[in-house]
C-alpha atoms as a PDB file:
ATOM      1  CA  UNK A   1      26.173  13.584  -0.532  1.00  0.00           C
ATOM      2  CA  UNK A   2      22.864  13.454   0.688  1.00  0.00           C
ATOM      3  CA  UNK A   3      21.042  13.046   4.062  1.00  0.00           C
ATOM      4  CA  UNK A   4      17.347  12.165   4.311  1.00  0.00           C
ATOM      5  CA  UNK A   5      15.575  11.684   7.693  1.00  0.00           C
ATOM      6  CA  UNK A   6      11.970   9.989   7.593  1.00  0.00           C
ATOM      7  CA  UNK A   7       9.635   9.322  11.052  1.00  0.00           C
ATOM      8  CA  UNK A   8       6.444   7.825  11.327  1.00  0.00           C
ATOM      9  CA  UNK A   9       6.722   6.069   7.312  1.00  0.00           C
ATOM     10  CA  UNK A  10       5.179   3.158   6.247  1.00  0.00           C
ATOM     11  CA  UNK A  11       8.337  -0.261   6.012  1.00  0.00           C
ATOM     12  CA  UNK A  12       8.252  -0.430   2.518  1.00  0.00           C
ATOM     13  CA  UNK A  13       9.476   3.129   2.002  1.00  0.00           C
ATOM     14  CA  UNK A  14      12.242   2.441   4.699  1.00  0.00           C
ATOM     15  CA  UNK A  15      13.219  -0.852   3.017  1.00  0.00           C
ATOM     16  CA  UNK A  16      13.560   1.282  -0.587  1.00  0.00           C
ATOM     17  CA  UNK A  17      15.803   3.817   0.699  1.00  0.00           C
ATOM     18  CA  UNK A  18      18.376   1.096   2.517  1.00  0.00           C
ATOM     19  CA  UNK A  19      18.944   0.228  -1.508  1.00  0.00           C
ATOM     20  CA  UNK A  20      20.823   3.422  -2.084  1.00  0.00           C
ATOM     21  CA  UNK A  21      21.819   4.854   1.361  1.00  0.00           C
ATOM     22  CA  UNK A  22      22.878   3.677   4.487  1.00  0.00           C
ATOM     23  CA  UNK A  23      20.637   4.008   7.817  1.00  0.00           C
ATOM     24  CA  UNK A  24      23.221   5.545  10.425  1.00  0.00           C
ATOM     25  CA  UNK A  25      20.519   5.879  13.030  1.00  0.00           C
ATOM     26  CA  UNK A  26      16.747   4.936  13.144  1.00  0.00           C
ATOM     27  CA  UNK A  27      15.261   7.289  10.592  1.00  0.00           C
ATOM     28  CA  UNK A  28      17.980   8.822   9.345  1.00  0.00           C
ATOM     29  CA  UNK A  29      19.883   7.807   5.928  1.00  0.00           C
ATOM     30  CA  UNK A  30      23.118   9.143   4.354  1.00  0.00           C
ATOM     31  CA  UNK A  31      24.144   8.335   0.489  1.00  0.00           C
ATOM     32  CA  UNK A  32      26.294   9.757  -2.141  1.00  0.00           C
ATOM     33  CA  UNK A  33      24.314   9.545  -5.030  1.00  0.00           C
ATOM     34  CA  UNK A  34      24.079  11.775  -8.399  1.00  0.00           C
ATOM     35  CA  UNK A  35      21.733  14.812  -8.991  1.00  0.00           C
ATOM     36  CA  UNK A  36      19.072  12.341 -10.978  1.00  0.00           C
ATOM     37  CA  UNK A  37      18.845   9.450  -8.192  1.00  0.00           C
ATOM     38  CA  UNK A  38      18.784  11.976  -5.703  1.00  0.00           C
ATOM     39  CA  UNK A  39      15.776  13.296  -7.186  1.00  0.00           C
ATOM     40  CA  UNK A  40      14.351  10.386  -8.059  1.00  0.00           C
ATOM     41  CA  UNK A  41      14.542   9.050  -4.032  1.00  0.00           C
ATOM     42  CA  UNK A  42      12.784  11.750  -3.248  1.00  0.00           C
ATOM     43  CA  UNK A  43       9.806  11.374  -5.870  1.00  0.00           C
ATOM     44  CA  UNK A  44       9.631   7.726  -3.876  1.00  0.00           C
ATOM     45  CA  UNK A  45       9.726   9.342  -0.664  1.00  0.00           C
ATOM     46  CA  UNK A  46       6.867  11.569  -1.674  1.00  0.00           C
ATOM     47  CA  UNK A  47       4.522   8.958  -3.884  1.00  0.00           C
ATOM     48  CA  UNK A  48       5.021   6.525  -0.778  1.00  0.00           C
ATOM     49  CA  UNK A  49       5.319   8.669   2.412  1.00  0.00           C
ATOM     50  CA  UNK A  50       1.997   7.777   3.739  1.00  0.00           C
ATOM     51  CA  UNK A  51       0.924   9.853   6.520  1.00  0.00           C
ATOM     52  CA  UNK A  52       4.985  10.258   7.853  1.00  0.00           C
ATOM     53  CA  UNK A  53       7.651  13.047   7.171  1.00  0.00           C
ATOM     54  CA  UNK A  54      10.389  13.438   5.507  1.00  0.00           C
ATOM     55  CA  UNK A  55      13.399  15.838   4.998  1.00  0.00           C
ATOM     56  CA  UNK A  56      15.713  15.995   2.414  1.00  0.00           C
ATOM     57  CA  UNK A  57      19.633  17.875   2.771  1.00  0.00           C
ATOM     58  CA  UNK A  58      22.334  17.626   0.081  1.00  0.00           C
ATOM     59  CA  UNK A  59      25.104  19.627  -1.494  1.00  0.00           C
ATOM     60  CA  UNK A  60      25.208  21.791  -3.885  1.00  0.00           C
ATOM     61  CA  UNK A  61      26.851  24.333  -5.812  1.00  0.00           C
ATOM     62  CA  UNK A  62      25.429  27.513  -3.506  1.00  0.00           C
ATOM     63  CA  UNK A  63      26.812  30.170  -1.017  1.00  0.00           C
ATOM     64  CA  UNK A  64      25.691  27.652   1.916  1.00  0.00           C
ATOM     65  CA  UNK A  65      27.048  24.950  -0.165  1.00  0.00           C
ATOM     66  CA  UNK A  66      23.663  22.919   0.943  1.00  0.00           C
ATOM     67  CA  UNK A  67      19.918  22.497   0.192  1.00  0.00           C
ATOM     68  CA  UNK A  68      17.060  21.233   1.566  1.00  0.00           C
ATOM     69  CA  UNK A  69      13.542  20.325   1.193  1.00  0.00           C
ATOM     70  CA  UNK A  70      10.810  18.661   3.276  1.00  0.00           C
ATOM     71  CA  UNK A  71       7.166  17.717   3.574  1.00  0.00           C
ATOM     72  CA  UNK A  72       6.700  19.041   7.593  1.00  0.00           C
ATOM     73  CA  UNK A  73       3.813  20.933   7.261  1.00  0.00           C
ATOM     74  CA  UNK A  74       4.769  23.229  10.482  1.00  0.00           C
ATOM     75  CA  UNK A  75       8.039  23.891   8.057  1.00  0.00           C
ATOM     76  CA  UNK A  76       8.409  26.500   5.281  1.00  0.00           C
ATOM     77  CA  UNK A  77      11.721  26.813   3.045  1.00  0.00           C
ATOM     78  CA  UNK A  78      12.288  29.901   2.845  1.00  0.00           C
ATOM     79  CA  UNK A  79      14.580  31.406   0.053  1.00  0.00           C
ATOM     80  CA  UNK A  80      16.298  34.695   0.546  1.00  0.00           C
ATOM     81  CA  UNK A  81      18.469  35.990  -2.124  1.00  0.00           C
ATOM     82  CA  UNK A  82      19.859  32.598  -2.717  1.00  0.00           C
ATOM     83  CA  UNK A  83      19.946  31.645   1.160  1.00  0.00           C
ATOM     84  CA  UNK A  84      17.314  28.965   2.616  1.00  0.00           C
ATOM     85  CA  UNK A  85      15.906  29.508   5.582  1.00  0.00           C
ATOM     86  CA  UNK A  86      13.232  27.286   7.586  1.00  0.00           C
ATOM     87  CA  UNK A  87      10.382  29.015   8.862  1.00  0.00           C
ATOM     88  CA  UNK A  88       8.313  27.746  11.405  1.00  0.00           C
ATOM     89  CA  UNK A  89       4.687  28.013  10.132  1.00  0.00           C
ATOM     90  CA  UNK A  90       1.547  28.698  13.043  1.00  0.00           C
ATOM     91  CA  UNK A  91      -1.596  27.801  11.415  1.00  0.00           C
ATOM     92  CA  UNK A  92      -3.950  29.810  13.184  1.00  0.00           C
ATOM     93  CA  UNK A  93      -6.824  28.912  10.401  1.00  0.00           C
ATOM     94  CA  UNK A  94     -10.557  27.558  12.158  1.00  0.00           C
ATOM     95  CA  UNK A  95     -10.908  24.580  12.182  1.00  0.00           C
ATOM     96  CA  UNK A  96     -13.824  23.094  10.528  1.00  0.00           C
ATOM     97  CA  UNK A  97     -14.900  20.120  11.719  1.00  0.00           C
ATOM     98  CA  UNK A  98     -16.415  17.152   9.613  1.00  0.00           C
ATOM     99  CA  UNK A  99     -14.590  17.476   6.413  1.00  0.00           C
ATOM    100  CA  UNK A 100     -11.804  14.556   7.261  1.00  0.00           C
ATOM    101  CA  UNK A 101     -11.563  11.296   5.705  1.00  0.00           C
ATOM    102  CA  UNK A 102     -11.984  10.266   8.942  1.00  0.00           C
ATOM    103  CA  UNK A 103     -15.651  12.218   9.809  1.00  0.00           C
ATOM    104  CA  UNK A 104     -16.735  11.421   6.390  1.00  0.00           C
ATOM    105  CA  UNK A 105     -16.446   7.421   7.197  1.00  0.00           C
ATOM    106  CA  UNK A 106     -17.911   7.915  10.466  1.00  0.00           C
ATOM    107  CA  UNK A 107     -20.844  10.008   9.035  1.00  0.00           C
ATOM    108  CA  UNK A 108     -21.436   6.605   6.521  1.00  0.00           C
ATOM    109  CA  UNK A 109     -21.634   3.886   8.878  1.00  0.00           C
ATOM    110  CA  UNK A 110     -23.615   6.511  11.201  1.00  0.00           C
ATOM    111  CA  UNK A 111     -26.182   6.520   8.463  1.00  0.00           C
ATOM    112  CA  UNK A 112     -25.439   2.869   7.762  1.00  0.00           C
ATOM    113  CA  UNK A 113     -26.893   1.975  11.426  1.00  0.00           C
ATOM    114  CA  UNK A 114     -29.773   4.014  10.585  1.00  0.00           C
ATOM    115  CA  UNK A 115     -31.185   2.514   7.442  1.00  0.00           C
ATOM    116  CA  UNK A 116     -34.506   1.058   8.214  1.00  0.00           C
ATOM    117  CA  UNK A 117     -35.128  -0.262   4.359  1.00  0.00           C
ATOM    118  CA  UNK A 118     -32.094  -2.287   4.273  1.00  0.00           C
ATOM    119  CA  UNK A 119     -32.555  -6.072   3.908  1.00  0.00           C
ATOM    120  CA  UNK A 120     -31.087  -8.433   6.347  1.00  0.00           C
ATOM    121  CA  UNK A 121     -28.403 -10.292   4.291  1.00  0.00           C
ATOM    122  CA  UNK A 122     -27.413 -14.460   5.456  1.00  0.00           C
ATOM    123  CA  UNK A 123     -24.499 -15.119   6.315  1.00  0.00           C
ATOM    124  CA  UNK A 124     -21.736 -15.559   3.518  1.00  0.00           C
ATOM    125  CA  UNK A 125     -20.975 -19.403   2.674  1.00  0.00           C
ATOM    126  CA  UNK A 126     -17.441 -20.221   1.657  1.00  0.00           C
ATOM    127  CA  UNK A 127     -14.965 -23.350   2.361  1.00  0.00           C
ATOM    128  CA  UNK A 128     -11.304 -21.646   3.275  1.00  0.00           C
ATOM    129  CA  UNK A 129      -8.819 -24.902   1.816  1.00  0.00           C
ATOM    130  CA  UNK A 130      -5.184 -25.142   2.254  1.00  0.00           C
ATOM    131  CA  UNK A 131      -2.680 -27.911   1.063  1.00  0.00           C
ATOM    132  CA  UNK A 132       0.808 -29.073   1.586  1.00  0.00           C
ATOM    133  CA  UNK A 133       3.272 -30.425  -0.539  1.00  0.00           C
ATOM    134  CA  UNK A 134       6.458 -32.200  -0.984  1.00  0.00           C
ATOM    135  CA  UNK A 135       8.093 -29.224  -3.305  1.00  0.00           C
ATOM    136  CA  UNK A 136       6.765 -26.528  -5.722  1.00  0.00           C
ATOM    137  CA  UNK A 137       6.196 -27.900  -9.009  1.00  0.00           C
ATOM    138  CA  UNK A 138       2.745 -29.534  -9.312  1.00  0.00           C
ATOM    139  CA  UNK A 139       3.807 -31.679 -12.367  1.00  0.00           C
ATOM    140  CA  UNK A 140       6.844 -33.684  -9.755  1.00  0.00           C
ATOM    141  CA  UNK A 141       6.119 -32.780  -6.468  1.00  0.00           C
ATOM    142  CA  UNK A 142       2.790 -34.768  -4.164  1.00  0.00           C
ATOM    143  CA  UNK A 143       0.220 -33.138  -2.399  1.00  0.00           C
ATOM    144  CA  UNK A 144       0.795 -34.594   1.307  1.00  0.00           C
ATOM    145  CA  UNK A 145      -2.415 -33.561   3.231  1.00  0.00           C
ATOM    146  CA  UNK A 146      -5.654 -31.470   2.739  1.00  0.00           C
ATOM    147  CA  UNK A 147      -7.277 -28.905   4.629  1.00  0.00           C
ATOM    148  CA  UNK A 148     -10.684 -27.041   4.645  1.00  0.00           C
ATOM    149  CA  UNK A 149     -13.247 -25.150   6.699  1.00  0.00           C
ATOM    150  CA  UNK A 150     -16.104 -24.072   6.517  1.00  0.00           C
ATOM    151  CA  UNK A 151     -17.782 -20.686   7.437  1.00  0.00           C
ATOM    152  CA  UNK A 152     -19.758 -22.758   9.976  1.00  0.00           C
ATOM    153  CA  UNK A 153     -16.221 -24.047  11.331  1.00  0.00           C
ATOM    154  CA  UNK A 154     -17.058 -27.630  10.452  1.00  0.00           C
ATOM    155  CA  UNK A 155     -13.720 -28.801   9.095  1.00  0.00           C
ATOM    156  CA  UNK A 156     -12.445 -31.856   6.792  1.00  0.00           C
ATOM    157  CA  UNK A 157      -8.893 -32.837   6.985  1.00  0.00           C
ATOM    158  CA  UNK A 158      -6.813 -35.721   5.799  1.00  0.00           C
ATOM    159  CA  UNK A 159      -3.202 -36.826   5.021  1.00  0.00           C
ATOM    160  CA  UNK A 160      -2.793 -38.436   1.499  1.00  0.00           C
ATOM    161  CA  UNK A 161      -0.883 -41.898   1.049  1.00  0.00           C
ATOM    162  CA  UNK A 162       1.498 -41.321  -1.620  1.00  0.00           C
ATOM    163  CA  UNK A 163       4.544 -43.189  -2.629  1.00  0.00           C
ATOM    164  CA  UNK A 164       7.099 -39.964  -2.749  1.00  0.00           C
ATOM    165  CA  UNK A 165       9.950 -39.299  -0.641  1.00  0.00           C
ATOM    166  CA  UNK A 166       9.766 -36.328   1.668  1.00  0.00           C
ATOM    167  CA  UNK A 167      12.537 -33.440   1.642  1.00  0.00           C
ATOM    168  CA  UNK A 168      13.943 -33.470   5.042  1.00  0.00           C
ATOM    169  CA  UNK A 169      13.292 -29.565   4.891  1.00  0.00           C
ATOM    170  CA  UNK A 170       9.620 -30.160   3.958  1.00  0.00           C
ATOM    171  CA  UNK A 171       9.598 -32.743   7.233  1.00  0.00           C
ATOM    172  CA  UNK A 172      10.722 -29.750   9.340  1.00  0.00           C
ATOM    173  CA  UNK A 173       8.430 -27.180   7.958  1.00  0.00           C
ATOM    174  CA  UNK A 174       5.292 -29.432   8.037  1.00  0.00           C
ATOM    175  CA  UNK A 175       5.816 -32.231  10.271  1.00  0.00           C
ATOM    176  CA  UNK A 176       4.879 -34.736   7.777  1.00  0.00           C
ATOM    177  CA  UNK A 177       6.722 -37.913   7.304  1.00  0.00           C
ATOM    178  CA  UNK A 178       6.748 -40.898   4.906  1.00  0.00           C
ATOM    179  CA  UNK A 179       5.859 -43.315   7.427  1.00  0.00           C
ATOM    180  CA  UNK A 180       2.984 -40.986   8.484  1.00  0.00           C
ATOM    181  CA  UNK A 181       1.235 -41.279   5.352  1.00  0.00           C
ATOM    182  CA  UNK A 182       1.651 -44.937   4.957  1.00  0.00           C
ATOM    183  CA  UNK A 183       0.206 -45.354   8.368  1.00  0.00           C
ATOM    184  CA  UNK A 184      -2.269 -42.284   8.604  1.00  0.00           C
ATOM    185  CA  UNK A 185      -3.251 -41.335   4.918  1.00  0.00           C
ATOM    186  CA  UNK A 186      -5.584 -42.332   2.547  1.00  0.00           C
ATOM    187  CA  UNK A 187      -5.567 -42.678  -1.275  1.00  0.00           C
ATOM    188  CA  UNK A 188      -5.175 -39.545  -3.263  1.00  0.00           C
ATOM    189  CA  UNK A 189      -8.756 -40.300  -4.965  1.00  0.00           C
ATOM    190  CA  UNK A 190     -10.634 -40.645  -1.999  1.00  0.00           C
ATOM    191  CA  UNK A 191      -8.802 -37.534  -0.581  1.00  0.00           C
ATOM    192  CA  UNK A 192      -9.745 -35.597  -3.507  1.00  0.00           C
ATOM    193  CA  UNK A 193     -13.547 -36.948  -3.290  1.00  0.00           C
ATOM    194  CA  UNK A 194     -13.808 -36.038   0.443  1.00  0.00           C
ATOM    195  CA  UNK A 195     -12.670 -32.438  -0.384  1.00  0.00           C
ATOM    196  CA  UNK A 196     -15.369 -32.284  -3.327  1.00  0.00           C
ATOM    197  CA  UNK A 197     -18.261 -33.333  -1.296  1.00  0.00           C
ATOM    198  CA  UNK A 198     -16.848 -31.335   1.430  1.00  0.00           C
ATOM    199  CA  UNK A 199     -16.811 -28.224  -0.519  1.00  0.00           C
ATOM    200  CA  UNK A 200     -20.106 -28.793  -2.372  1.00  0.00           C
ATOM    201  CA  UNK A 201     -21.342 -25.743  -4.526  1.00  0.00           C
ATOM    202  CA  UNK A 202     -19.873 -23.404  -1.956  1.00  0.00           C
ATOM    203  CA  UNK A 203     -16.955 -20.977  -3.066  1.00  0.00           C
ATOM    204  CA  UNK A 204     -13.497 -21.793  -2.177  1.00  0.00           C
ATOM    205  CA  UNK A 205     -11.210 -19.529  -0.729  1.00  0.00           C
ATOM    206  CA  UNK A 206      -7.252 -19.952  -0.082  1.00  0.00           C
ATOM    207  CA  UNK A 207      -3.992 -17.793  -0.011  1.00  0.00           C
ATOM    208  CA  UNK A 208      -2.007 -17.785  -2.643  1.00  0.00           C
ATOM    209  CA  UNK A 209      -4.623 -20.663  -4.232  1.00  0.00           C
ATOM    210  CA  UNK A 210      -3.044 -20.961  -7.306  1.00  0.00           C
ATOM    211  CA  UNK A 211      -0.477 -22.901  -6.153  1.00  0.00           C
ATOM    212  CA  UNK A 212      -2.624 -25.109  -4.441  1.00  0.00           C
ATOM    213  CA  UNK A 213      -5.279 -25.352  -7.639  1.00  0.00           C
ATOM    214  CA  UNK A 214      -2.565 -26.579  -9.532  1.00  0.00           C
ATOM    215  CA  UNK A 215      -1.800 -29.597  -7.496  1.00  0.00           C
ATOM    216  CA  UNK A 216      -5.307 -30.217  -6.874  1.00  0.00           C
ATOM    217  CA  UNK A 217      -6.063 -29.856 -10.562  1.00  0.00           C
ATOM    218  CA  UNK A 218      -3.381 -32.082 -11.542  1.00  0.00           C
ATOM    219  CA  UNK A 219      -5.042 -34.740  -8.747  1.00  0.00           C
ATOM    220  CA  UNK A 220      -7.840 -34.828  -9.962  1.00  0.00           C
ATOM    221  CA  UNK A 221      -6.213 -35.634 -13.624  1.00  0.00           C
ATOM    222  CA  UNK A 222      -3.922 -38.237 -12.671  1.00  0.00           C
ATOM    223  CA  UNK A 223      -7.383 -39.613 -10.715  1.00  0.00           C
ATOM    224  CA  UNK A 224      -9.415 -39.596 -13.745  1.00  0.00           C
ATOM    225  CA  UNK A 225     -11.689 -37.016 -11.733  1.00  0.00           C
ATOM    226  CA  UNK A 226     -13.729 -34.074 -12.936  1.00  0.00           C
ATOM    227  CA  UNK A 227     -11.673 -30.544 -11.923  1.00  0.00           C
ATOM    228  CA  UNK A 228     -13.018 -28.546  -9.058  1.00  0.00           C
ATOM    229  CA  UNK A 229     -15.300 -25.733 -10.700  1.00  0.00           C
ATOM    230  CA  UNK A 230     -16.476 -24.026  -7.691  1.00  0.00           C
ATOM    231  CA  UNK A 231     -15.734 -20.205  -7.894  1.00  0.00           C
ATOM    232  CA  UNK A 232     -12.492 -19.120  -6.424  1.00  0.00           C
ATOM    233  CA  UNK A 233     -11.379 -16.085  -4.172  1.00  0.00           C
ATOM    234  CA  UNK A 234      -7.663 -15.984  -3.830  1.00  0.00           C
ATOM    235  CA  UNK A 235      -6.889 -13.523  -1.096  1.00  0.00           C
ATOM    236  CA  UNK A 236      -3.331 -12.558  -1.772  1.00  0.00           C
ATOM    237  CA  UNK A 237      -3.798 -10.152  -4.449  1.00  0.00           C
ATOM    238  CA  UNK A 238      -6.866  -8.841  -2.357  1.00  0.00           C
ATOM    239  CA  UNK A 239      -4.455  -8.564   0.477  1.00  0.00           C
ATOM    240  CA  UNK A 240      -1.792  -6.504  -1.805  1.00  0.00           C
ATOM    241  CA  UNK A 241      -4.546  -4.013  -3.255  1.00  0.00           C
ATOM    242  CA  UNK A 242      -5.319  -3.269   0.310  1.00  0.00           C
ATOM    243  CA  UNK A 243      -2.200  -3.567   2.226  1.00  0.00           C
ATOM    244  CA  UNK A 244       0.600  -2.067  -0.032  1.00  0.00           C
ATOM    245  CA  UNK A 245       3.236  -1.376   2.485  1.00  0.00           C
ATOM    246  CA  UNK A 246       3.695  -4.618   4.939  1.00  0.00           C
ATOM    247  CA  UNK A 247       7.228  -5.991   4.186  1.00  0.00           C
ATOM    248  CA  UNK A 248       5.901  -9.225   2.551  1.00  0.00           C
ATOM    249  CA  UNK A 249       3.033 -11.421   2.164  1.00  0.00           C
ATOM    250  CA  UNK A 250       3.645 -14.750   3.015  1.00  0.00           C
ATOM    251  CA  UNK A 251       0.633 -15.818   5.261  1.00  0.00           C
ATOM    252  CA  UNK A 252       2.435 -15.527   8.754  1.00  0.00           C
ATOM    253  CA  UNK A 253       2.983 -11.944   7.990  1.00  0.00           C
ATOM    254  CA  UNK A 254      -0.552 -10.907   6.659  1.00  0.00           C
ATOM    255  CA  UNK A 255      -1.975 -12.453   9.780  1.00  0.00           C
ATOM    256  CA  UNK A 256       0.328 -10.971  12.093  1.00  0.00           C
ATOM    257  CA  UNK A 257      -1.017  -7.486  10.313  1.00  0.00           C
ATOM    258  CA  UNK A 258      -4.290  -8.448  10.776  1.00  0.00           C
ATOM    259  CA  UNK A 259      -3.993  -9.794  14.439  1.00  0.00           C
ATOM    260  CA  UNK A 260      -4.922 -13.426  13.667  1.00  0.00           C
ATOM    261  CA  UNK A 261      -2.755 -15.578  15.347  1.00  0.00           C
ATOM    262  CA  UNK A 262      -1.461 -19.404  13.702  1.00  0.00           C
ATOM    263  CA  UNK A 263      -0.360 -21.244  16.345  1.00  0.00           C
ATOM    264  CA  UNK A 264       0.474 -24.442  13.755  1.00  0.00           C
ATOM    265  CA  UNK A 265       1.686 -22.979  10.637  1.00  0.00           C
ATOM    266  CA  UNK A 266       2.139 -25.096   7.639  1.00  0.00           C
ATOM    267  CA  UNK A 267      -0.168 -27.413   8.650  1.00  0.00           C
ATOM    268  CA  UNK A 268      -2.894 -27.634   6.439  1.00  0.00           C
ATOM    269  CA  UNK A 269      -6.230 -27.368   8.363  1.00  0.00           C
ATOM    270  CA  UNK A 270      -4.665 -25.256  10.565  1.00  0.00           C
ATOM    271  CA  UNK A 271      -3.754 -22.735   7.891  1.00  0.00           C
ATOM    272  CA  UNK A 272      -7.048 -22.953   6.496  1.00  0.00           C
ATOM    273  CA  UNK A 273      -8.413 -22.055   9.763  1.00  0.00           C
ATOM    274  CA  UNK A 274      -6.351 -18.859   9.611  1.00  0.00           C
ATOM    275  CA  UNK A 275      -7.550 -18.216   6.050  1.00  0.00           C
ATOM    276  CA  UNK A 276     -11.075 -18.355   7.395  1.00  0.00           C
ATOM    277  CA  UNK A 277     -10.176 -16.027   9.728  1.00  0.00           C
ATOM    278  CA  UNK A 278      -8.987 -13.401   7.562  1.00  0.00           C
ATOM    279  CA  UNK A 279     -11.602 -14.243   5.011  1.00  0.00           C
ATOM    280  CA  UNK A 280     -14.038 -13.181   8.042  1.00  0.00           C
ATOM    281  CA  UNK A 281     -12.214  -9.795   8.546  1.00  0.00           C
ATOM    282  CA  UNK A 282     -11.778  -8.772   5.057  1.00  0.00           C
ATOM    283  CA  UNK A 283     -15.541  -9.261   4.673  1.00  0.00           C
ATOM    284  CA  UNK A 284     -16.208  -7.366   7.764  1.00  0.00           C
ATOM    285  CA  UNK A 285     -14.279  -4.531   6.043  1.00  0.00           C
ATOM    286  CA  UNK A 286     -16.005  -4.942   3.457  1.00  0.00           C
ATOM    287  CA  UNK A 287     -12.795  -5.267   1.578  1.00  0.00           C
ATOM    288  CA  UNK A 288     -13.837  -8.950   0.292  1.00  0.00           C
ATOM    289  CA  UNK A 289     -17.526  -9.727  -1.147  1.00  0.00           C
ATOM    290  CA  UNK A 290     -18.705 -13.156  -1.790  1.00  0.00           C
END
């Protein structure tokens, strides 16, 4: 048996140890497990621990019958003849200031301000584009309606007339209906021309854009059209680089982190507003260069 109590850890690391034990209170997980997983839970806990604690007890073949182990730096395990003791630990060491992570960054962007040599650079020019579709497979399925925005905020937006009938759970999820697109949309071609003279030279950038390449690739086939070439910055494996413990990264949730809020989700220029938006903060983080 084994009881392992984690506090202030990143989701992901909670979410990995509800595979093999059960949470009986926030923070605190109990499992029967053998010698190896056991082990091997707590080489997770430590790889993926961020900047929490964690404390491992378990059984075992000793005078106490128990061991422990844990990461709490104010904690020491003590072993005496065979018996483990905690010990609290007082750090009583100076402090010397301005050798954190944290001092180091602010010491950069300190010097950053500073620079007198430094060029003034224009503003980065993308197009964020977002589609939606009657399924998942782009060799079946339709493309419904087109979104895009530019870094200006200028926008282009249209629904596509397309003989295809519409899953009722794509109606619910998008809005979009059959007699919407007869009555609103336009031909596919002249959708897929008013995105390319939309988008120009400029780079595109989407969520997940593969998905939505493929449908506008095989468009622009079926059209008799010239692919889009424009260079392409998918931000979802950006996102995972950067962000490796949020629970999942379907848009909603990557915004949410990121405090952009999507008042119209699954709507097409609406979701390539919010791409925009993140676009804007990644490159103000300088975690995205374009």
């Amino acid at each position: 048996m084994i009881v392992i109590t984690i506090t202030k850890t990143p989701p992901a690391l909670r979410g990995d140890l509800t595979r093999w034990c059960q949470e009986i209170q926030t923070g605190v997980y109990v499992g029967d497990v053998s010698a190896r997983v056991r082990d091997k839970l707590w080489d997770r806990v430590l790889k993926n621990i961020g900047n929490g604690e964690a404390t491992l007890v378990y059984n075992t073949n000793n005078e106490q019958g128990y061991a422990f182990r844990t990461t709490r730096m104010s904690r020491q395990v003590v072993d005496l003849d065979g018996m483990l003791f905690v010990k609290h630990v007082v750090n009583q060491e100076t402090v010397i200031h301005g050798f954190s992570n944290a001092a180091k960054f602010h010491k950069a962007r300190k010097a950053e301000r500073f620079r007198t040599n430094k060029p003034v650079t224009k503003p980065s020019k993308y197009v964020a584009v977002d589609i939606e579709t009657s399924g998942l497979n782009a060799d079946n399925d339709k493309i419904l309606s087109i979104g895009a925005v530019r870094h200006d905020g200028k926008e282009y937006y249209c629904l596509v007339n397309q003989e295809t009938d519409i899953p009722k759970q794509i109606v619910e999820l998008t809005g979009l209906t059959s007699s919407m697109l007869k009555q609103e949309g336009i031909p596919l071609r002249d959708a897929l021309q008013g995105l390319a003279d939309f988008v120009d030279d400029m780079p595109i950038i989407g969520y997940n854009f593969r998905f939505d390449m493929a449908f506008l690739n095989k468009g622009c086939q079926q059209c008799g059209m010239q692919e889009l070439t424009n260079q392409v910055k998918d931000l979802l494996p950006i996102v995972k680089r950067k962000e490796k413990f949020l629970d999942n990264y379907r848009l909603q949730t990557v915004l949410s982190n990121y405090g952009i809020e999507n008042k119209t989700p699954h709507n097409a220029v609406s979701d390539a507003r919010a791409t925009k938006e993140l676009a804007m903060k990644l490159i103000k983080n300088r975690i995205l260069v374009i």
